[in-house]
N, C-alpha and C. Protein backbone atom coordinates (compact mmCIF):
# COMPACT_ATOMS: atom_id res chain seq x y z
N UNK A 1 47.61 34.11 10.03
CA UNK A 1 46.19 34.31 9.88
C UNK A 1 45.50 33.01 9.41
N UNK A 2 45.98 32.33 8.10
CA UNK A 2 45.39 31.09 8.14
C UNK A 2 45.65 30.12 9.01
N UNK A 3 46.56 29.83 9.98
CA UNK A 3 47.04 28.87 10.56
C UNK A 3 45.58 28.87 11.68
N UNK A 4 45.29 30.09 12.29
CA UNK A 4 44.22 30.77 13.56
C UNK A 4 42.71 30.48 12.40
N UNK A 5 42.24 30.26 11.17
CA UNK A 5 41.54 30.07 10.78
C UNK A 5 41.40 28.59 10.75
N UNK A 6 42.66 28.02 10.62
CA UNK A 6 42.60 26.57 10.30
C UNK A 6 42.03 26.03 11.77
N UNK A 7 42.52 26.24 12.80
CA UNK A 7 42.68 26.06 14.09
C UNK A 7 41.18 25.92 14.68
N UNK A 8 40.68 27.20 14.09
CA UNK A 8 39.05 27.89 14.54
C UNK A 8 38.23 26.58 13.80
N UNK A 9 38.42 26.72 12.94
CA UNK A 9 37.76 25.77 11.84
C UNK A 9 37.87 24.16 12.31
N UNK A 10 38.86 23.66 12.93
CA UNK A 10 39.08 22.33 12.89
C UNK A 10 38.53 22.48 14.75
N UNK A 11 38.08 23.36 15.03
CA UNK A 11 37.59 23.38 16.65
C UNK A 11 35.85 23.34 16.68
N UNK A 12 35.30 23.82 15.59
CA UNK A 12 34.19 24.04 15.39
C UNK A 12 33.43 22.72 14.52
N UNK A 13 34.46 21.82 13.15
CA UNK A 13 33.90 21.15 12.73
C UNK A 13 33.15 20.05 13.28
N UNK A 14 33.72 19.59 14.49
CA UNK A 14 32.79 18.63 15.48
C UNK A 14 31.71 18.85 15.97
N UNK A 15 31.66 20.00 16.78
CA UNK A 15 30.21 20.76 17.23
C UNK A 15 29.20 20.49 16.29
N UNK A 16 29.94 20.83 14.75
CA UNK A 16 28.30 21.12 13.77
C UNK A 16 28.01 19.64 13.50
N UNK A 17 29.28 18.70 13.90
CA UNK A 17 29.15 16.98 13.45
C UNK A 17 27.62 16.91 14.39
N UNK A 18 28.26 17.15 15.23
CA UNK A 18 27.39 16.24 16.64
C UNK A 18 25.70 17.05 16.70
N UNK A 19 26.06 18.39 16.00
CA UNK A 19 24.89 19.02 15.99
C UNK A 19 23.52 18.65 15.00
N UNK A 20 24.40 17.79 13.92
CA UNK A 20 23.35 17.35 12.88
C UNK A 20 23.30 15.86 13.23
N UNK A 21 24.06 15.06 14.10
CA UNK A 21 23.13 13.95 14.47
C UNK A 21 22.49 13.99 15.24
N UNK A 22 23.09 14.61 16.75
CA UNK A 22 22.43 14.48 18.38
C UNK A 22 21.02 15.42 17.71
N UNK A 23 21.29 16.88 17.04
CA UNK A 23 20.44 17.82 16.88
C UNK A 23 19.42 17.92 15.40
N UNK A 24 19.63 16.90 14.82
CA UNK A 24 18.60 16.55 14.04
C UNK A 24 18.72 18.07 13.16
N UNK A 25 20.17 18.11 12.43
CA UNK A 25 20.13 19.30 11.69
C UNK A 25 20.74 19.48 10.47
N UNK A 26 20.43 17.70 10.19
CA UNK A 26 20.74 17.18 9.08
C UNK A 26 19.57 17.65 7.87
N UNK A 27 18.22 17.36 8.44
CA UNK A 27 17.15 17.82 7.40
C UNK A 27 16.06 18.83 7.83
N UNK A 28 16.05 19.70 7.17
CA UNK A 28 15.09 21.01 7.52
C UNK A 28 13.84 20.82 7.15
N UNK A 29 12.92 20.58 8.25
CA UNK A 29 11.85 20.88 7.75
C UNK A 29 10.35 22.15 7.34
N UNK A 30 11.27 23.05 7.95
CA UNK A 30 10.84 24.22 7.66
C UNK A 30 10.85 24.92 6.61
N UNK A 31 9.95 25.65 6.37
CA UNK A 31 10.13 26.46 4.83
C UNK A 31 10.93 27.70 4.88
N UNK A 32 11.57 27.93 3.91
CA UNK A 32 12.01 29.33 3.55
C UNK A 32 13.26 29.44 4.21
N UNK A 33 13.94 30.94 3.82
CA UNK A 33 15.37 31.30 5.05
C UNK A 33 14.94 31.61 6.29
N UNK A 34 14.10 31.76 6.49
CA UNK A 34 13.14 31.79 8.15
C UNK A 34 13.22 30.83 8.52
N UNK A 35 12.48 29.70 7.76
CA UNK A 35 12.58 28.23 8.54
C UNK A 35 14.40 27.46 8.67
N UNK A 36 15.03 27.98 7.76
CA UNK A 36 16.32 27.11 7.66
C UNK A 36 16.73 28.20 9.02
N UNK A 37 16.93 29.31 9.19
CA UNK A 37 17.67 30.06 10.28
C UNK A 37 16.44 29.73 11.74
N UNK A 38 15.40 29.39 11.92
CA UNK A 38 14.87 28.65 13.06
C UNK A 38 15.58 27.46 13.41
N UNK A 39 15.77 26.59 12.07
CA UNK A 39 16.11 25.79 12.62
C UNK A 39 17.57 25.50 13.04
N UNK A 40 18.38 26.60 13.07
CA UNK A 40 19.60 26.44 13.29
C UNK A 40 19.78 26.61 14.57
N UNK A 41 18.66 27.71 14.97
CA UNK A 41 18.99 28.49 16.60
C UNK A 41 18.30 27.39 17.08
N UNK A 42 17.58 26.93 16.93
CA UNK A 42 16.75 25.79 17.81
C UNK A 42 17.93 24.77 18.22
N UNK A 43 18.31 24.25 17.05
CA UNK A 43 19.45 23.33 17.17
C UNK A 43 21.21 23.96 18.02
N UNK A 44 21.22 24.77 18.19
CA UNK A 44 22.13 25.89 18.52
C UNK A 44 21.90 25.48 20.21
N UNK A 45 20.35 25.94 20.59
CA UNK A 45 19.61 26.33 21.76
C UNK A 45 19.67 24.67 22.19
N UNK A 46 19.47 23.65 21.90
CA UNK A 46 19.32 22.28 21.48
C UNK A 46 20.56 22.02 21.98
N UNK A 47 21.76 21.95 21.48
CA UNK A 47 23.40 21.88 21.70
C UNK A 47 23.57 22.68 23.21
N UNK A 48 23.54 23.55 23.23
CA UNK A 48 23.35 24.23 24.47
C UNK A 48 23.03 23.17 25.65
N UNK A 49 21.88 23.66 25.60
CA UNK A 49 21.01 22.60 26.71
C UNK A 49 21.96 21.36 27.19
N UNK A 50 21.80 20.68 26.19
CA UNK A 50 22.73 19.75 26.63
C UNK A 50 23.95 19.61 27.15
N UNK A 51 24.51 20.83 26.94
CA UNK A 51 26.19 21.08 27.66
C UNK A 51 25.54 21.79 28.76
N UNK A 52 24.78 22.43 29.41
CA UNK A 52 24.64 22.88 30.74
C UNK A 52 24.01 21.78 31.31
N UNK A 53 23.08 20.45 30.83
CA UNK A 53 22.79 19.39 31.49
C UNK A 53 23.78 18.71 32.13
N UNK A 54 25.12 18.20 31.20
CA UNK A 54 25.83 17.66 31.16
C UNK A 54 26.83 18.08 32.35
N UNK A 55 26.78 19.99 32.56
CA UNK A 55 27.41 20.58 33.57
C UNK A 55 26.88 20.60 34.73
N UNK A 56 25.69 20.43 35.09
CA UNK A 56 25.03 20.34 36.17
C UNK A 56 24.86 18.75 36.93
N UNK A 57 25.02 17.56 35.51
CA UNK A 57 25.08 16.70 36.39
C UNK A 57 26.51 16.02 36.94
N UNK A 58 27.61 16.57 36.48
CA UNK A 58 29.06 16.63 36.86
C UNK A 58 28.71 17.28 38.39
N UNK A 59 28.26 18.62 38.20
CA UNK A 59 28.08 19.41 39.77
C UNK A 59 27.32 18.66 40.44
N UNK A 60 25.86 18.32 40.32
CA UNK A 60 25.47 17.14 41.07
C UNK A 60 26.40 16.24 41.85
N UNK A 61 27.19 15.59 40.92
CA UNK A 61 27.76 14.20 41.12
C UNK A 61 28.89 14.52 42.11
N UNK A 62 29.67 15.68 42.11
CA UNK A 62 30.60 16.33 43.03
C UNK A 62 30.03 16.68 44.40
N UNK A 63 29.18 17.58 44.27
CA UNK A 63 28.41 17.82 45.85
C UNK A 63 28.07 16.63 46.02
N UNK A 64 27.21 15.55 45.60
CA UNK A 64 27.18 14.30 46.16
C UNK A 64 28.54 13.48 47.05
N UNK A 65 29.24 13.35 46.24
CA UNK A 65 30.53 12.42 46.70
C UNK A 65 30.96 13.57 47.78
N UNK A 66 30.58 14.63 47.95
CA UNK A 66 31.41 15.43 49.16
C UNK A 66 30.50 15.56 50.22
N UNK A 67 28.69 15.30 50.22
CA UNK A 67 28.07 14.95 51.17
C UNK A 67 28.48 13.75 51.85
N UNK A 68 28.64 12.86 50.66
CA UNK A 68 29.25 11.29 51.35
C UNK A 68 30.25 11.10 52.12
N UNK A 69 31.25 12.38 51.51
CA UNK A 69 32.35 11.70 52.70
C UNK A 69 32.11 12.34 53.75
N UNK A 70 31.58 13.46 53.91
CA UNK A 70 31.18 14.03 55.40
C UNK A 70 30.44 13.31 56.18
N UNK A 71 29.35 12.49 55.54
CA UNK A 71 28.41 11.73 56.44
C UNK A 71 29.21 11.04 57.48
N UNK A 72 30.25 10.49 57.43
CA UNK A 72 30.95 9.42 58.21
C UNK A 72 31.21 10.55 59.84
N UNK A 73 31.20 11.85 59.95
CA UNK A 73 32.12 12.58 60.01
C UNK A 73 30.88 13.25 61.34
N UNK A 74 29.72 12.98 60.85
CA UNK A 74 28.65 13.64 61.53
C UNK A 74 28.24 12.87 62.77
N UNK A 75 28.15 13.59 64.07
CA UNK A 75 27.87 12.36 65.07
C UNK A 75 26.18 11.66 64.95
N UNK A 76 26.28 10.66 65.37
CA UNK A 76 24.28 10.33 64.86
C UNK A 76 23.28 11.19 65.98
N UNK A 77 22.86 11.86 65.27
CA UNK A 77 21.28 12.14 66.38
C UNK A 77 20.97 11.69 67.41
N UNK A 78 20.90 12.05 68.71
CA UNK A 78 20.38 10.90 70.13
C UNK A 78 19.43 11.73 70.21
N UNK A 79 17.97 10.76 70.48
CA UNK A 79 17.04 11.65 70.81
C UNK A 79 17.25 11.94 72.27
N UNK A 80 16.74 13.33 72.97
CA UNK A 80 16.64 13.45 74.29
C UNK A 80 15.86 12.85 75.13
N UNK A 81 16.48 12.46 76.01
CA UNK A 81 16.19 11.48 77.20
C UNK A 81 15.78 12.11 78.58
């Protein structure tokens, strides 16, 4: 049980690293436990974003390189004569 806590724990401590520099969730500027729990989901929603950016421009970059190699592959257009 601690070993699966340790595990969880040492999988998660990076996320919250990267979340308080990339996500600016180092200092709260909101008031109250309202404002500190806004600003977590924001930063949460914030982290997010960026991993489906990050996934979409991988997918981008794949369908690209697989349009490319087909192009070679396509005969050219003749207009009719």
């Amino acid at each position: 049980m601690i070993k699966c806590e340790l595990r969880r724990r040492s999988a998660i401590e990076p996320v919250i690293g990267h979340m308080k520099t990339d996500g600016h969730l180092g200092r709260c500027h909101l008031k109250g436990r309202d404002g500190d729990a806004a600003n977590v989901v924001l930063t949460a929603v914030g982290h997010n974003l960026r991993l489906v950016l990050a996934w979409l421009k991988l997918l981008l970059h794949l369908i690209l390189n697989a349009l490319m190699q087909l192009l070679p592959l396509i005969p050219a257009l003749k207009p009719d004569s």
